[in-house]
N, C-alpha and C. Protein backbone atom coordinates (compact mmCIF):
# COMPACT_ATOMS: atom_id res chain seq x y z
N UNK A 1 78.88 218.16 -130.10
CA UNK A 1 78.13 217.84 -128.91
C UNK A 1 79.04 217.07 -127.96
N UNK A 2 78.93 217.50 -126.96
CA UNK A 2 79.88 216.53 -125.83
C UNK A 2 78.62 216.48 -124.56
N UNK A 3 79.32 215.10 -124.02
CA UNK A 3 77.88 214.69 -123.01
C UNK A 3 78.67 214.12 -121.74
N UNK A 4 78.23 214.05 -120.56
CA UNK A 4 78.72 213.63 -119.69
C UNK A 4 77.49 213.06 -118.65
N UNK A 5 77.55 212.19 -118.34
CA UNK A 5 77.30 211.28 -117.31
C UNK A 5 77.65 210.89 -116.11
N UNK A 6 77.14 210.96 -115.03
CA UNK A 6 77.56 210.75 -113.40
C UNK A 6 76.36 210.16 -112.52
N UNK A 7 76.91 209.39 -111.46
CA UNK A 7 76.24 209.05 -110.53
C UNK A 7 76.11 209.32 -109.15
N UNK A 8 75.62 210.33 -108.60
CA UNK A 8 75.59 211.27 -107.34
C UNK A 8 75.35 210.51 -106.50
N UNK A 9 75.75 210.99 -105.27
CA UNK A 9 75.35 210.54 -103.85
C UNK A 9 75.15 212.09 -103.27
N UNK A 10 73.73 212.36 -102.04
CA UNK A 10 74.34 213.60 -101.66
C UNK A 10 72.78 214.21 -101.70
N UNK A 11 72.04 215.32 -101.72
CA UNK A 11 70.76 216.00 -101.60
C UNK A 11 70.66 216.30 -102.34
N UNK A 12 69.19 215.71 -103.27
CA UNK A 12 69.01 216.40 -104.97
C UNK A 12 69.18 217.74 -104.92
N UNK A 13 68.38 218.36 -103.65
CA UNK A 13 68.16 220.15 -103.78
C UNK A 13 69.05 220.64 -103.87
N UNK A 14 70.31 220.32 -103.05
CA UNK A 14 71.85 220.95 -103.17
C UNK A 14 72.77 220.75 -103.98
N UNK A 15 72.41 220.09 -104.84
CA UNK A 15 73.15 219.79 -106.02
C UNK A 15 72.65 220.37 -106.67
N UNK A 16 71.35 220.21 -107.20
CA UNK A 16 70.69 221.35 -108.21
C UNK A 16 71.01 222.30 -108.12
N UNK A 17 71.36 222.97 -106.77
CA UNK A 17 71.39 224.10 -106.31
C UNK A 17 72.30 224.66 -107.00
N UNK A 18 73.29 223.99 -106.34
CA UNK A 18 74.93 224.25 -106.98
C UNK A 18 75.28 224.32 -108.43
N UNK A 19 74.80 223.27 -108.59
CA UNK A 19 74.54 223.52 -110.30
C UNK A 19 74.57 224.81 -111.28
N UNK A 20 72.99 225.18 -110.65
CA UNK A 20 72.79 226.24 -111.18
C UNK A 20 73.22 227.30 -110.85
N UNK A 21 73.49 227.41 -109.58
CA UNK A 21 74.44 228.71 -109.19
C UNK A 21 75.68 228.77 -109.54
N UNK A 22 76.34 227.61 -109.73
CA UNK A 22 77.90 227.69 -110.21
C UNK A 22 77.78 227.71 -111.26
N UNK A 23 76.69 227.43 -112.15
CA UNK A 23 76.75 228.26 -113.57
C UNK A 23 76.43 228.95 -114.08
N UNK A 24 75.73 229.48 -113.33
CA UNK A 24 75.03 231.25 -113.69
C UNK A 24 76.08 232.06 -113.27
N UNK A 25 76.97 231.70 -112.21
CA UNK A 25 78.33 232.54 -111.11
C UNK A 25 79.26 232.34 -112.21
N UNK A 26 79.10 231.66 -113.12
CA UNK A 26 80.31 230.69 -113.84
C UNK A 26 81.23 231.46 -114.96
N UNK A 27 79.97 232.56 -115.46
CA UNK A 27 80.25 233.35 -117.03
C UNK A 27 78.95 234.33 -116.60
N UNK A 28 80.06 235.25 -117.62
CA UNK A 28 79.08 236.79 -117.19
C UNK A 28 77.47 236.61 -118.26
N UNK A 29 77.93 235.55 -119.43
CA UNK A 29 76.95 235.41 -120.22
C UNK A 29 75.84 234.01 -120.26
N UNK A 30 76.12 233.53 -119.01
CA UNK A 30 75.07 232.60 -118.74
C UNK A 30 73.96 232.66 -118.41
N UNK A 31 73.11 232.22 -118.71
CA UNK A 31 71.80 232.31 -118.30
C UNK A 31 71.11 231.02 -118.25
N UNK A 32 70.07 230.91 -117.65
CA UNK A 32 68.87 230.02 -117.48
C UNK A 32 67.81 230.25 -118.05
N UNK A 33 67.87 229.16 -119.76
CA UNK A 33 66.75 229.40 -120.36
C UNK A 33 65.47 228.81 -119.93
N UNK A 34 65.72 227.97 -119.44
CA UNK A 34 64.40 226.94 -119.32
C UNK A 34 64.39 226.06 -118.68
N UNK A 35 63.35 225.60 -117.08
CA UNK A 35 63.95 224.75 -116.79
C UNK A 35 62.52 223.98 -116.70
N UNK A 36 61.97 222.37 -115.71
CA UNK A 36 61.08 221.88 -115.72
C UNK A 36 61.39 220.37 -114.77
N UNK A 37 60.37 220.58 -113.76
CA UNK A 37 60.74 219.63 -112.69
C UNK A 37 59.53 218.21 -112.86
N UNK A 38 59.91 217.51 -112.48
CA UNK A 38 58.78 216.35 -112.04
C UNK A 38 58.83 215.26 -111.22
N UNK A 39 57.34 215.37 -110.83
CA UNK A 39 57.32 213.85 -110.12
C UNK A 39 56.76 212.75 -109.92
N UNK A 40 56.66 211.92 -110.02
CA UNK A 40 55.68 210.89 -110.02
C UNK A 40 56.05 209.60 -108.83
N UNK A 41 55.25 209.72 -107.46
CA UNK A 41 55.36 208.62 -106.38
C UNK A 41 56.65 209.35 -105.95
N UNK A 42 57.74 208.28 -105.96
CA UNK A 42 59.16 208.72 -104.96
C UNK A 42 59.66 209.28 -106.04
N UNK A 43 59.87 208.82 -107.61
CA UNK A 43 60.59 209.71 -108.13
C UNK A 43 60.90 210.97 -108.60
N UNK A 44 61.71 211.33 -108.91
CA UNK A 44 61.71 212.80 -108.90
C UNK A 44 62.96 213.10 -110.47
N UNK A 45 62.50 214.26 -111.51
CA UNK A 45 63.17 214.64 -112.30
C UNK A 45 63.41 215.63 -112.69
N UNK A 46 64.61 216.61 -113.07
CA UNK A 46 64.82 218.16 -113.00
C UNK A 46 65.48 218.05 -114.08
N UNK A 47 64.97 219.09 -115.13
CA UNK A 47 66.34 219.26 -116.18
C UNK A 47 66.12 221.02 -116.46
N UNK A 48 67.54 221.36 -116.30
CA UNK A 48 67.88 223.21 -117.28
C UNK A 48 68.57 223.03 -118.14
N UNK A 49 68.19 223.77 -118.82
CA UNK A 49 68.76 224.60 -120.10
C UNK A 49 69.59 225.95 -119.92
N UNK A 50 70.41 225.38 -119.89
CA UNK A 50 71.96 227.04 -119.71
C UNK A 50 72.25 227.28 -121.23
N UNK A 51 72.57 228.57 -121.00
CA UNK A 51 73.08 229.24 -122.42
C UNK A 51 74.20 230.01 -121.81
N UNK A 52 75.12 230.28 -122.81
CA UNK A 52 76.46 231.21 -122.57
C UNK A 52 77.01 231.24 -124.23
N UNK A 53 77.89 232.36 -123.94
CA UNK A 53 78.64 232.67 -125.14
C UNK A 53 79.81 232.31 -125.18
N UNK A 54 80.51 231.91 -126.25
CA UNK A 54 81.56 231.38 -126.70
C UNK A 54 82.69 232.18 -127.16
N UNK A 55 83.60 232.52 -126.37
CA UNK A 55 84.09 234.11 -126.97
C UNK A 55 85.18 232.85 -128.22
N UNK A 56 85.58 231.22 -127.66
CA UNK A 56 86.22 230.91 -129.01
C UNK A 56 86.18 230.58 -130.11
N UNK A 57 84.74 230.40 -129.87
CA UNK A 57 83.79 229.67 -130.93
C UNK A 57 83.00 231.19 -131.61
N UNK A 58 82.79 232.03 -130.93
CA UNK A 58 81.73 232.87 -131.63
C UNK A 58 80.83 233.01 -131.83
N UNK A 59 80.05 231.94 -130.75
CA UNK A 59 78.94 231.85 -130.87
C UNK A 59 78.36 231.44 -129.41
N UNK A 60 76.80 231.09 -129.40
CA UNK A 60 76.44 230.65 -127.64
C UNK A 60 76.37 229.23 -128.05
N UNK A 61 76.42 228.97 -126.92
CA UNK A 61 76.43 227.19 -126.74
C UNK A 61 75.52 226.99 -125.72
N UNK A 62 74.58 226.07 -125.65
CA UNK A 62 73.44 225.41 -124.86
C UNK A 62 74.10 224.08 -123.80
N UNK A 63 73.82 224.15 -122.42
CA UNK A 63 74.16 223.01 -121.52
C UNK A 63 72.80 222.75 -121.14
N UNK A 64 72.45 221.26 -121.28
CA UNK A 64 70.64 220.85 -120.81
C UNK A 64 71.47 219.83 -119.78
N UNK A 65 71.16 219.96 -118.50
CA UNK A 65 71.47 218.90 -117.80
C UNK A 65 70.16 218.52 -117.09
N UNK A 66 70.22 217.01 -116.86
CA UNK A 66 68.85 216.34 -115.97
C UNK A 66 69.65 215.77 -115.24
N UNK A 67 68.32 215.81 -113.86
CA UNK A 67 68.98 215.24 -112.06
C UNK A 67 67.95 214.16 -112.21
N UNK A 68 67.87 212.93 -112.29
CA UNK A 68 66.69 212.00 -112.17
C UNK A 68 67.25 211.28 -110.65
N UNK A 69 65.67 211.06 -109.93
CA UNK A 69 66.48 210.22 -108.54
C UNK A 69 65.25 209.48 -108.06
N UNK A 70 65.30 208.31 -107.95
CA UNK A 70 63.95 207.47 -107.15
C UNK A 70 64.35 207.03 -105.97
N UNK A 71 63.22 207.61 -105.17
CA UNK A 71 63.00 207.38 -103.79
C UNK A 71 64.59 208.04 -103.10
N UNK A 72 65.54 207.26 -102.34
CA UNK A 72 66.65 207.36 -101.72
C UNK A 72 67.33 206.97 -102.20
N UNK A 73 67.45 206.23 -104.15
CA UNK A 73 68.36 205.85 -104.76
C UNK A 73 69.42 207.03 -105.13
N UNK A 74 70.59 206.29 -105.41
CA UNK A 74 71.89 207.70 -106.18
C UNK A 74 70.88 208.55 -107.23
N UNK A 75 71.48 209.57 -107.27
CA UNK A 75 71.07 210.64 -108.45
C UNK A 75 71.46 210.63 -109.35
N UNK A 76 71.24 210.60 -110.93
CA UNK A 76 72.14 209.94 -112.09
C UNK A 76 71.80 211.81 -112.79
N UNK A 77 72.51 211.69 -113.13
CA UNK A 77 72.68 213.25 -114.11
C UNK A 77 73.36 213.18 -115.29
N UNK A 78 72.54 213.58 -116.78
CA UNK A 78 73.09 213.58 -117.80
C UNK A 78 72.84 214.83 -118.12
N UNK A 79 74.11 215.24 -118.58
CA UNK A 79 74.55 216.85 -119.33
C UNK A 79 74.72 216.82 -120.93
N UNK A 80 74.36 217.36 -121.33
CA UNK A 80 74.93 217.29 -122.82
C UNK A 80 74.77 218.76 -123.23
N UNK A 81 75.95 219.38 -124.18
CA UNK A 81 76.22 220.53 -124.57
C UNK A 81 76.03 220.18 -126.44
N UNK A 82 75.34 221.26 -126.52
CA UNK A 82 75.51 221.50 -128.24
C UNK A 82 75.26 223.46 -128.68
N UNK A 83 75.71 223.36 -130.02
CA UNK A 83 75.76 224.36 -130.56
C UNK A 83 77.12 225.08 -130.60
N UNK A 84 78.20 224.53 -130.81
CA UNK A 84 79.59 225.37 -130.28
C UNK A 84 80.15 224.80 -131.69
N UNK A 85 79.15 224.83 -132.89
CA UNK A 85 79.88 224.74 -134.54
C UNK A 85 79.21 225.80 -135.08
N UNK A 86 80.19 225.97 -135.95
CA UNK A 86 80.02 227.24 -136.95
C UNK A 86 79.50 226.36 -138.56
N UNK A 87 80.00 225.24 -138.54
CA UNK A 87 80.31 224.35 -140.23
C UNK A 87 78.73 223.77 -139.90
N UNK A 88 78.32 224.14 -142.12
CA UNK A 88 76.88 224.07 -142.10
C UNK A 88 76.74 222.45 -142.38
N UNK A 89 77.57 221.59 -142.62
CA UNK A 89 77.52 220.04 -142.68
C UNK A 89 77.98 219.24 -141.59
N UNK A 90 79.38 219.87 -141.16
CA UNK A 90 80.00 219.13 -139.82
C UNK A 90 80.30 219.67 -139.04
N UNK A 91 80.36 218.82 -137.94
CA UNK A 91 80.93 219.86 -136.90
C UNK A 91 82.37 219.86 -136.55
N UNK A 92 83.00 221.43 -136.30
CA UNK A 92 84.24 221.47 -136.05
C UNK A 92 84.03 223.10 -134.84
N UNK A 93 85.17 222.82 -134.30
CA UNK A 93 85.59 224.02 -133.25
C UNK A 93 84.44 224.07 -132.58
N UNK A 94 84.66 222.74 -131.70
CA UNK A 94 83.82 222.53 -130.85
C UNK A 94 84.25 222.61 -128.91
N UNK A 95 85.05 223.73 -129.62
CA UNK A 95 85.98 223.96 -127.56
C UNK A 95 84.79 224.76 -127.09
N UNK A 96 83.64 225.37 -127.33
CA UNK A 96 82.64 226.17 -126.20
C UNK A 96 82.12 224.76 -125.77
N UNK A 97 81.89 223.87 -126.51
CA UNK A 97 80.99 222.62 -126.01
C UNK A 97 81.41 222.35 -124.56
N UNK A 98 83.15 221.80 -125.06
CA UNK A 98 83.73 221.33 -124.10
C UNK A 98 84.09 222.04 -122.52
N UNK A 99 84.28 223.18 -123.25
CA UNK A 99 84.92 224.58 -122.06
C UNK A 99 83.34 224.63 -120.54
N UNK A 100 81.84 224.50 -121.49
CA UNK A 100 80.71 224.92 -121.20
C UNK A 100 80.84 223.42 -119.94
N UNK A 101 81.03 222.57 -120.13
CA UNK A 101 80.88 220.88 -119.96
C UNK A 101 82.39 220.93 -118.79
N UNK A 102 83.25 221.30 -119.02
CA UNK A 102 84.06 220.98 -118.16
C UNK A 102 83.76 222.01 -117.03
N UNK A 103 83.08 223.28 -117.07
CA UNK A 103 82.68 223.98 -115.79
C UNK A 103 81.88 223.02 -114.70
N UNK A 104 80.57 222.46 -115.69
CA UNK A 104 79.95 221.47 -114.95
C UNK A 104 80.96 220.59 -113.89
N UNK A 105 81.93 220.15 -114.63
CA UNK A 105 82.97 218.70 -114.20
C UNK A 105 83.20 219.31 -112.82
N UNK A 106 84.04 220.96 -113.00
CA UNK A 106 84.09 221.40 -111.82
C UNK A 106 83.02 221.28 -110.69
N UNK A 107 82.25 221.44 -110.86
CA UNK A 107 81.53 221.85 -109.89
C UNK A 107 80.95 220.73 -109.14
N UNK A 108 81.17 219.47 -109.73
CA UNK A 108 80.27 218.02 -108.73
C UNK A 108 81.95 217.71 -108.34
């Protein structure tokens, strides 16, 4: 599992935007499993679920990222990637995690 954390400045919608378009644009095998918005008063919270395949790992790997933002405060976004192990106790050959996670990096 690898996770990443940031603190945005900038338009929730266009970031989301980007997000998801630069990672669906990102890999021919990405997709958007699931996503789910909310709000309550000023705040506001978005998280998807991306999937893609791992041609080094061999397998798909899952990216869930959330946009949380209150009122006109910064936008805080946590990503976290899992599923990029093959080992039924530990995890090892975990480069889709990272590969999946550093597209994100690109893109903010």
């Amino acid at each position: 599992m690898a996770k990443l954390e940031q603190t945005l400045s900038g338009n929730f919608n266009q970031i989301l935007n980007k997000i998801e378009q630069g990672i669906l644009n990102g890999s021919m095998s990405a997709s958007l499993e699931e996503s789910s918005d909310f709000h309550s008063g000023d705040a506001r919270c978005s998280v998807r679920v991306f999937e893609r395949y791992s041609y080094s790992g061999g397998n798909r790997v899952s990216l869930s990222v959330t946009l949380f933002q209150n009122g006109n405060d910064a936008i805080h976004l946590s990503a976290i990637t899992t599923g990029g192990s093959q080992a039924m106790f530990f995890k090892i050959n975990t480069f889709g995690e990272e590969a999946f996670l550093d597209k994100l990096r690109e893109l903010l």
